[in-house]
Each structure stands twice: as C-alpha cells, then as structure tokens.
PDB file of N, CA and C in Angstrom:
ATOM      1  N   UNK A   1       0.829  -1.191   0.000  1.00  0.00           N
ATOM      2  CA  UNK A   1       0.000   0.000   0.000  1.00  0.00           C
ATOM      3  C   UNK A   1       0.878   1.261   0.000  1.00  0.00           C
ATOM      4  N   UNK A   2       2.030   1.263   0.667  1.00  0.00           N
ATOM      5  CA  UNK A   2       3.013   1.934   0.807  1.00  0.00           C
ATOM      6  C   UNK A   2       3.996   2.735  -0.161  1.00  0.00           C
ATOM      7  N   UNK A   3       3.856   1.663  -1.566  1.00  0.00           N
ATOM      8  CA  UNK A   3       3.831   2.263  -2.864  1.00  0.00           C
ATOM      9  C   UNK A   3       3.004   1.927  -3.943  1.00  0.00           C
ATOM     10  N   UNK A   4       1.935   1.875  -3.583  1.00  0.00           N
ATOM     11  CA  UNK A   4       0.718   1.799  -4.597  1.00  0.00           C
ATOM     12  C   UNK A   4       1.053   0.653  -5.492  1.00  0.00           C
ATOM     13  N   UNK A   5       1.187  -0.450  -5.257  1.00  0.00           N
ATOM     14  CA  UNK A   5       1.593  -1.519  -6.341  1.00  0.00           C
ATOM     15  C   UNK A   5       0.643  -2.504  -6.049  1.00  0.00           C
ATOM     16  N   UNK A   6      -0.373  -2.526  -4.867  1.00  0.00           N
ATOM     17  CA  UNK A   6      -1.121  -3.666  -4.670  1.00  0.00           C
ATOM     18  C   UNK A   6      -2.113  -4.372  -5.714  1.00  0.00           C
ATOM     19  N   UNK A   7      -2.318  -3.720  -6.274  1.00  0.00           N
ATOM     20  CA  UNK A   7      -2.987  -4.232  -7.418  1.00  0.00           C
ATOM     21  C   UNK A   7      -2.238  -5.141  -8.285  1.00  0.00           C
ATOM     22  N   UNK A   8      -1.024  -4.331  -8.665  1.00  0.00           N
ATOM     23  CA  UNK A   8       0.041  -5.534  -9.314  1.00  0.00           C
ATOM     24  C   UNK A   8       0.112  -6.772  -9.244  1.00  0.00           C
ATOM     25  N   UNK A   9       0.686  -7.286  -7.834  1.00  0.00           N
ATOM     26  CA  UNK A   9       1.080  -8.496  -7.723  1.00  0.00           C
ATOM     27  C   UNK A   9      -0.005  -9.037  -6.821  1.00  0.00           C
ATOM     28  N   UNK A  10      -0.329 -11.011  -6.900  1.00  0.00           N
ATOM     29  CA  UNK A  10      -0.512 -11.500  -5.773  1.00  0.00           C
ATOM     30  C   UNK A  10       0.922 -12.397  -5.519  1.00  0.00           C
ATOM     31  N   UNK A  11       0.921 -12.209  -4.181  1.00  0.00           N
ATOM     32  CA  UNK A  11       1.710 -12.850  -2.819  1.00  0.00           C
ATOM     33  C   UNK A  11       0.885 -14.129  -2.681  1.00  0.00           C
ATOM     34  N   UNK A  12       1.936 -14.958  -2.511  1.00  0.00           N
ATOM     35  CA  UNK A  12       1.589 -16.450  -1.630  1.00  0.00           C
ATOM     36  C   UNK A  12       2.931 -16.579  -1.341  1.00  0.00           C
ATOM     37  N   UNK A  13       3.166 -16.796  -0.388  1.00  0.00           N
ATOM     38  CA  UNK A  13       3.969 -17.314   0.886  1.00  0.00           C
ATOM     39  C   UNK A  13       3.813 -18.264   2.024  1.00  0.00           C
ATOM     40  N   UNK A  14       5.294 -18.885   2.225  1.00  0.00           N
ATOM     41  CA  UNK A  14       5.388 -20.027   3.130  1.00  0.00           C
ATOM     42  C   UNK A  14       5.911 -20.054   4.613  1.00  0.00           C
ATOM     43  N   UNK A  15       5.757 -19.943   5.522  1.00  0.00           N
ATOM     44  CA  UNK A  15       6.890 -19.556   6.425  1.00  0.00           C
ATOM     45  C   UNK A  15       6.867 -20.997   7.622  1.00  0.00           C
ATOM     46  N   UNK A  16       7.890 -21.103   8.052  1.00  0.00           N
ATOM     47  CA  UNK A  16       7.651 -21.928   9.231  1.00  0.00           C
ATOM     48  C   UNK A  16       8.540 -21.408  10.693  1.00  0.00           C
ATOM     49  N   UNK A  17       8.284 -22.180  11.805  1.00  0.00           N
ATOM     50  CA  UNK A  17       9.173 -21.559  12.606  1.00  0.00           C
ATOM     51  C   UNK A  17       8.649 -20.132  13.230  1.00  0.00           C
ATOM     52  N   UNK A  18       9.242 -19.320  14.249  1.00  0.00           N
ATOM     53  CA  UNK A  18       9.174 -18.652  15.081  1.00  0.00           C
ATOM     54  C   UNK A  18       7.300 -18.268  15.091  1.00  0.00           C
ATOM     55  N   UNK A  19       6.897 -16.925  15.679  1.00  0.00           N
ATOM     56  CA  UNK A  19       5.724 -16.642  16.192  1.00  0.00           C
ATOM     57  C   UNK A  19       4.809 -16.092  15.346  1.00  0.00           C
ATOM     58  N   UNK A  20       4.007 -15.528  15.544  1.00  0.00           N
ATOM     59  CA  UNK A  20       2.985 -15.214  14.672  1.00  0.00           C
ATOM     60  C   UNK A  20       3.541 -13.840  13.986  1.00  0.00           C
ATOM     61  N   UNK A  21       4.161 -13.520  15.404  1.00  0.00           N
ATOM     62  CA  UNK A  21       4.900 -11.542  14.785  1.00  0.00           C
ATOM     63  C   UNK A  21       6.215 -11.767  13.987  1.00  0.00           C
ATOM     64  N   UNK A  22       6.812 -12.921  14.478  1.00  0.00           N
ATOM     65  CA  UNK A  22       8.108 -13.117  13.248  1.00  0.00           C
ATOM     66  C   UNK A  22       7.873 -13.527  12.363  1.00  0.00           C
ATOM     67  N   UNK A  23       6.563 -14.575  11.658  1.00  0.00           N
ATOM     68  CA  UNK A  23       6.433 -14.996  10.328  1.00  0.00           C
ATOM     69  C   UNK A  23       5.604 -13.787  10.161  1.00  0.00           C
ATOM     70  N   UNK A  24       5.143 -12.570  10.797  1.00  0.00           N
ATOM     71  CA  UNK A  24       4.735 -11.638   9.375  1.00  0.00           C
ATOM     72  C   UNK A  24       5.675 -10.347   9.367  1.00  0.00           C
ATOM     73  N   UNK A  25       6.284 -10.505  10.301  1.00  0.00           N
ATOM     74  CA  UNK A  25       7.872  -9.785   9.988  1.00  0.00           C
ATOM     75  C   UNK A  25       8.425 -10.371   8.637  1.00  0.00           C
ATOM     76  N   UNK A  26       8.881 -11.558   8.740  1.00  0.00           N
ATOM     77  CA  UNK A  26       9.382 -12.637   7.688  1.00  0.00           C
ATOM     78  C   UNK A  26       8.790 -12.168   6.362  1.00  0.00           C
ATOM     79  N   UNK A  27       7.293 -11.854   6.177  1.00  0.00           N
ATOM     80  CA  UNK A  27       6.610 -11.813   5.085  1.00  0.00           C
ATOM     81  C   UNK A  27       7.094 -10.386   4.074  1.00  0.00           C
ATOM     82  N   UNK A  28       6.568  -9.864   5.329  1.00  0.00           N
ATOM     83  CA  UNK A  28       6.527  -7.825   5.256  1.00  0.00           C
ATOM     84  C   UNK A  28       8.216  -7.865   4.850  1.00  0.00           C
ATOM     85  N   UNK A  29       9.230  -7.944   5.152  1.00  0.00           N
ATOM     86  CA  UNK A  29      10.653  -8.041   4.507  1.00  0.00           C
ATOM     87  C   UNK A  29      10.952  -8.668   3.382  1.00  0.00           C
ATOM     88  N   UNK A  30      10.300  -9.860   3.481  1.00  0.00           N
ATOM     89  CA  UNK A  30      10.831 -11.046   2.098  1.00  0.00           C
ATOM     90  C   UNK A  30       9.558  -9.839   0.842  1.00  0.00           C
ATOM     91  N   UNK A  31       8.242  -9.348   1.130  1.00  0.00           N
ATOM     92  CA  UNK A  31       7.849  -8.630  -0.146  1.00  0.00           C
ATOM     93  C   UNK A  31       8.743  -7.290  -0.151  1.00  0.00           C
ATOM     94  N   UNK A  32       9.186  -6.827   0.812  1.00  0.00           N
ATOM     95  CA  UNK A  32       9.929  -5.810   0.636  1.00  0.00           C
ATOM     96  C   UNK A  32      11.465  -5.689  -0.638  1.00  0.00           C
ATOM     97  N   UNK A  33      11.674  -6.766  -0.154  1.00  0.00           N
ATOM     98  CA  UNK A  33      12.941  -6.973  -1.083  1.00  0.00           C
ATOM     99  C   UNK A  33      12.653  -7.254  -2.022  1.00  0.00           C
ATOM    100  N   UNK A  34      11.258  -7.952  -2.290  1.00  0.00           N
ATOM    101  CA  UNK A  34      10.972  -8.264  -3.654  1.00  0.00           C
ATOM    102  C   UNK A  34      10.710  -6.955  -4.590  1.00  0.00           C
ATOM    103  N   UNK A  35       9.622  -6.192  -4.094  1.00  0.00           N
ATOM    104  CA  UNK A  35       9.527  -4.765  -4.727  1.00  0.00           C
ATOM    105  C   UNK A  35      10.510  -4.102  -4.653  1.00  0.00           C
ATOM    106  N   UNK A  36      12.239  -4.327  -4.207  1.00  0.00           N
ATOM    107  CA  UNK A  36      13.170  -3.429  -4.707  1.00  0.00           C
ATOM    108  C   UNK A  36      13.846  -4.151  -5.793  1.00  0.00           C
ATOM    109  N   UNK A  37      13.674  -5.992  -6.133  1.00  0.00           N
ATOM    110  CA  UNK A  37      14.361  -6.414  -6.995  1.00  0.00           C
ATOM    111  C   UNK A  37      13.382  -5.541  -8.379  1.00  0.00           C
ATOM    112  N   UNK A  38      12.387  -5.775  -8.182  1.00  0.00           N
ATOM    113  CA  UNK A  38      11.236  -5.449  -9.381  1.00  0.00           C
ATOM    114  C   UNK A  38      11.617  -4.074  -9.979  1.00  0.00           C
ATOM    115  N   UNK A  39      11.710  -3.342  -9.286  1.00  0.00           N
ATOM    116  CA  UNK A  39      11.538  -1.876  -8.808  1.00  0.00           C
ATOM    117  C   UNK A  39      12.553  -1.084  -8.102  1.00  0.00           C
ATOM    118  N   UNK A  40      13.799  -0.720  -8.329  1.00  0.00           N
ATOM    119  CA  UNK A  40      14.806  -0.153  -7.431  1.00  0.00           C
ATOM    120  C   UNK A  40      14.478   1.252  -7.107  1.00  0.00           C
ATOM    121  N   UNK A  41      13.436   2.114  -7.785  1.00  0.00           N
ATOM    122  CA  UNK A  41      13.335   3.343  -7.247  1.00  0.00           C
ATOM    123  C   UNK A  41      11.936   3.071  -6.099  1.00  0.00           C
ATOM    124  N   UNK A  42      11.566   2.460  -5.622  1.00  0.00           N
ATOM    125  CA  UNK A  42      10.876   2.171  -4.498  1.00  0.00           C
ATOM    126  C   UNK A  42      11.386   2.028  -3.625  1.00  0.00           C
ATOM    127  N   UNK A  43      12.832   1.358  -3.235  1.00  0.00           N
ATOM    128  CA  UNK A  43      13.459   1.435  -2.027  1.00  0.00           C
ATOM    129  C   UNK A  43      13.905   2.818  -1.231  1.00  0.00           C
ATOM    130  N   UNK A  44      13.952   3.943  -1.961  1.00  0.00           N
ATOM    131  CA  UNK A  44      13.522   4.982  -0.848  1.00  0.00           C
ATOM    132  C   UNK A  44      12.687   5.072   0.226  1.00  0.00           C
ATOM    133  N   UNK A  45      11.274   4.491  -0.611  1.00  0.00           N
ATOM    134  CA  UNK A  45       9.842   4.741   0.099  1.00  0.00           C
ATOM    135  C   UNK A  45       9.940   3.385   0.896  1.00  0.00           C
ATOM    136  N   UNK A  46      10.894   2.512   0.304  1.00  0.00           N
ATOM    137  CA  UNK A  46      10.115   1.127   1.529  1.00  0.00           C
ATOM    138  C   UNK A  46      11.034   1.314   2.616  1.00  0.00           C
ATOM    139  N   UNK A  47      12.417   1.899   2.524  1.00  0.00           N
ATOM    140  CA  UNK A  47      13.513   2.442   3.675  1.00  0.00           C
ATOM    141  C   UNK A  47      13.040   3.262   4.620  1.00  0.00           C
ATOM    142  N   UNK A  48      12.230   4.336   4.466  1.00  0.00           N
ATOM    143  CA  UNK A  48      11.271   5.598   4.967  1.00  0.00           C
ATOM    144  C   UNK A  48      10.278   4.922   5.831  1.00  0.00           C
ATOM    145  N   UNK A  49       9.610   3.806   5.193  1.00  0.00           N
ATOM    146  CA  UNK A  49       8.467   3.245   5.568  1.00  0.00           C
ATOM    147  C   UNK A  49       9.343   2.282   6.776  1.00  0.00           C
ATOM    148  N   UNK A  50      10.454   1.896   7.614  1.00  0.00           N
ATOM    149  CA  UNK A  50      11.058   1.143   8.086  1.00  0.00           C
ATOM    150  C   UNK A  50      10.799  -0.645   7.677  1.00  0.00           C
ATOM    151  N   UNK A  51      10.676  -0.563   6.090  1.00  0.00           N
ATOM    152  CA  UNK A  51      10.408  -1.843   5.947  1.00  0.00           C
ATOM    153  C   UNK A  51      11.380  -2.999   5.156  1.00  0.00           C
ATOM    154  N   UNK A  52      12.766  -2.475   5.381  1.00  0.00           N
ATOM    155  CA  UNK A  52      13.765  -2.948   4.730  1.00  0.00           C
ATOM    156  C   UNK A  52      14.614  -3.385   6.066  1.00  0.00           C
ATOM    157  N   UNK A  53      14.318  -2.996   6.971  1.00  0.00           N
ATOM    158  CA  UNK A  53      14.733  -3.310   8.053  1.00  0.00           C
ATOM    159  C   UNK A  53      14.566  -4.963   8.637  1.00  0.00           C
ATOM    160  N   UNK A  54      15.622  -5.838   8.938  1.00  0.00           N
ATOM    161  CA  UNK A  54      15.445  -6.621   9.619  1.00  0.00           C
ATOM    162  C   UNK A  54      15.922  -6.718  11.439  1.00  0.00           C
ATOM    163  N   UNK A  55      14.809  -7.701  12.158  1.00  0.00           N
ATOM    164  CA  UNK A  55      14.615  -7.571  13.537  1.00  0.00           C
ATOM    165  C   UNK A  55      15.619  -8.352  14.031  1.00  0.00           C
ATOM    166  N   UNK A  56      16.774  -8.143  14.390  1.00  0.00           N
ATOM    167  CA  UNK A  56      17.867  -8.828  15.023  1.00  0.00           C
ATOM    168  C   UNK A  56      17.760  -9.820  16.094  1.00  0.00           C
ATOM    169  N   UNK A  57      16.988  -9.304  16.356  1.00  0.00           N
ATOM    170  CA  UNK A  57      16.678  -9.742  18.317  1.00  0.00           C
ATOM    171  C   UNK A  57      16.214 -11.346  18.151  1.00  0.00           C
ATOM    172  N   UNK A  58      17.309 -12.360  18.673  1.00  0.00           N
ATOM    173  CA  UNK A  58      17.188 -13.546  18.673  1.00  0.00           C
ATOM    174  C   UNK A  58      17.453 -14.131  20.084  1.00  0.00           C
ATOM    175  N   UNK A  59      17.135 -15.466  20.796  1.00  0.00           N
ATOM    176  CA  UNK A  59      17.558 -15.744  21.642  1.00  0.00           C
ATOM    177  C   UNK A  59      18.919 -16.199  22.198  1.00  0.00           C
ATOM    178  N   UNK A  60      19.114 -15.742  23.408  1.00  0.00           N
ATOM    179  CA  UNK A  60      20.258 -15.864  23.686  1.00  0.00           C
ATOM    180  C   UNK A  60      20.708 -17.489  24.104  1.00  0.00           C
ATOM    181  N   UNK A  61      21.480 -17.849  23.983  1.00  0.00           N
ATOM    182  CA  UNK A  61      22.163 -19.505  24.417  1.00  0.00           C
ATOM    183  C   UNK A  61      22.269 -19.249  25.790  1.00  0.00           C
ATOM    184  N   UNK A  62      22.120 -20.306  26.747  1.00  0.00           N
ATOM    185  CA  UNK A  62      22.591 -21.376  27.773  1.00  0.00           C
ATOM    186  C   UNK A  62      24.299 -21.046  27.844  1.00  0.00           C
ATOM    187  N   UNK A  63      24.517 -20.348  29.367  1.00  0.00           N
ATOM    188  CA  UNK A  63      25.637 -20.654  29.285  1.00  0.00           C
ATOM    189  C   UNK A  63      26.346 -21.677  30.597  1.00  0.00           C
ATOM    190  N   UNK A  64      27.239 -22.265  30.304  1.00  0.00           N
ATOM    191  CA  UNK A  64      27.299 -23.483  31.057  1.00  0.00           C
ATOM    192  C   UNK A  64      27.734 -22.757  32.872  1.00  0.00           C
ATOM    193  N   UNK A  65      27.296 -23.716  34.055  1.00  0.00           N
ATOM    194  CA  UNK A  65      27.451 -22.999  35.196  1.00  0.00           C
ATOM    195  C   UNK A  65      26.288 -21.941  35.236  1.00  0.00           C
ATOM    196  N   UNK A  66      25.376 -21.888  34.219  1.00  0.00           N
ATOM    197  CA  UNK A  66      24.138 -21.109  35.315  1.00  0.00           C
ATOM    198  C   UNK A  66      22.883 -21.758  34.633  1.00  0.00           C
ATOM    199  N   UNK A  67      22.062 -21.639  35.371  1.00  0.00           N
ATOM    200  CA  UNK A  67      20.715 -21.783  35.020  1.00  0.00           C
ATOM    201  C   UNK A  67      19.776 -21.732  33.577  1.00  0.00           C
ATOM    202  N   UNK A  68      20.330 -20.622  33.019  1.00  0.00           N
ATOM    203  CA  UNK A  68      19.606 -19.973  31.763  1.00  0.00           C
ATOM    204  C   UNK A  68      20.779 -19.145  31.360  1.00  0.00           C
ATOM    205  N   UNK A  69      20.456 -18.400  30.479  1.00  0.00           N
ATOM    206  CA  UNK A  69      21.243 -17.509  29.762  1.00  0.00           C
ATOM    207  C   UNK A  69      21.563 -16.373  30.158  1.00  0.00           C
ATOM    208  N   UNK A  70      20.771 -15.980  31.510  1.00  0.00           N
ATOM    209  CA  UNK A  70      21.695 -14.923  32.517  1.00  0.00           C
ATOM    210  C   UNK A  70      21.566 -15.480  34.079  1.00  0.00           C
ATOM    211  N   UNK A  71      20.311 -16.126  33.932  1.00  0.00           N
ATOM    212  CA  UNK A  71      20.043 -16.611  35.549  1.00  0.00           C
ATOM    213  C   UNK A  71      20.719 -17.430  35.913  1.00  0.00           C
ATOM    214  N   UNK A  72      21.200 -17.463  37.503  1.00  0.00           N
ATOM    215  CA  UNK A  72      22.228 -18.162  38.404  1.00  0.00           C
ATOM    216  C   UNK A  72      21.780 -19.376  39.175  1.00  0.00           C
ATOM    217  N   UNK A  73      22.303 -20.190  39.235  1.00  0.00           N
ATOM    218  CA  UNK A  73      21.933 -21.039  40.116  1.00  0.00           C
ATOM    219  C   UNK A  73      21.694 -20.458  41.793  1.00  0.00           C
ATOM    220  N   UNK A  74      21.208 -20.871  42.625  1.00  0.00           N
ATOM    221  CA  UNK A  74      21.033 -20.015  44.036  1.00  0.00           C
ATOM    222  C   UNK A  74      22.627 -20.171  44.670  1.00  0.00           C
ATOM    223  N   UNK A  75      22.553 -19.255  45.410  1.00  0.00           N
ATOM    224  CA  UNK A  75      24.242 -19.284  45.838  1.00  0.00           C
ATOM    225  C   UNK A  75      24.047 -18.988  47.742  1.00  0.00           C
ATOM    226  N   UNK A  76      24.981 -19.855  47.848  1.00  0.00           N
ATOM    227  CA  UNK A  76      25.023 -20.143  49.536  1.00  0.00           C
ATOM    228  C   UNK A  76      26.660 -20.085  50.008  1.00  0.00           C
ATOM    229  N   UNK A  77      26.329 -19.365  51.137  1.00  0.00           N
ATOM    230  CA  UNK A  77      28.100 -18.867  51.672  1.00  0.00           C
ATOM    231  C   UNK A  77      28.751 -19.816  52.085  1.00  0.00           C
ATOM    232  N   UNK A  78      27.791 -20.770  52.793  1.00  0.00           N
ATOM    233  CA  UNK A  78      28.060 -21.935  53.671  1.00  0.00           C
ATOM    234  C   UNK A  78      27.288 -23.812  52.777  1.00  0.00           C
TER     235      UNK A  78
END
C-alpha cells in the first residue's frame, strides 16, 4: 500500500518456525525486497516506511554454570 503496487502483484507465501509476529515480519521483509528487486526506485519509500529493516533480536544460548542464559543457580556462603 506503501507504494501503490497492490494491485500488481498476488503474494503467496510459506513460512515456518518462530511466532505469529516473526512470520509476518518474515513476510513484510521477504515482499519488501521483492519490490526493490522489481523496482529499485521504491526502495527509498520502503527504507522511509522502516520496511527494509530486519529484527535482530534472537535468543540468547545457555551458558554453562548457570541456570539460563543470565540466571544463576542459588548461591550459599556456607
């Protein structure tokens, strides 16, 4: 909608894995890139629109000697 192309294309897409907000993160990026392969003067407007952007934020690993990935096991003096 963002650059008036909806009419153009239909989308079908597959995703598996993470949550409901990361497979339409997943979506909203994977058409994003598609309308700049199609189209390179649209990536202004989809950059502007923050939709070229991918969400970094993944989980962190287990590290060995604690509990979780920051939490401690309980600790006693004695």
């Amino acid at each position: 909608m963002l650059t008036q192309t909806v009419e153009q294309f239909d989308v079908v897409a597959t995703v598996a894995g993470g949550g409901i907000n990361g497979q339409a993160g997943a979506v909203r990026l994977g058409i994003a890139r598609a309308l700049v392969e199609y189209n390179g003067e649209l990536r202004k407007t989809l950059k502007k629109g923050g939709l070229l952007t991918r969400d970094a934020r993944a989980k962190e690993r287990k590290k060995y000697g604690m509990a979780g990935a920051r939490k401690r096991f309980q600790f006693s003096k004695r």
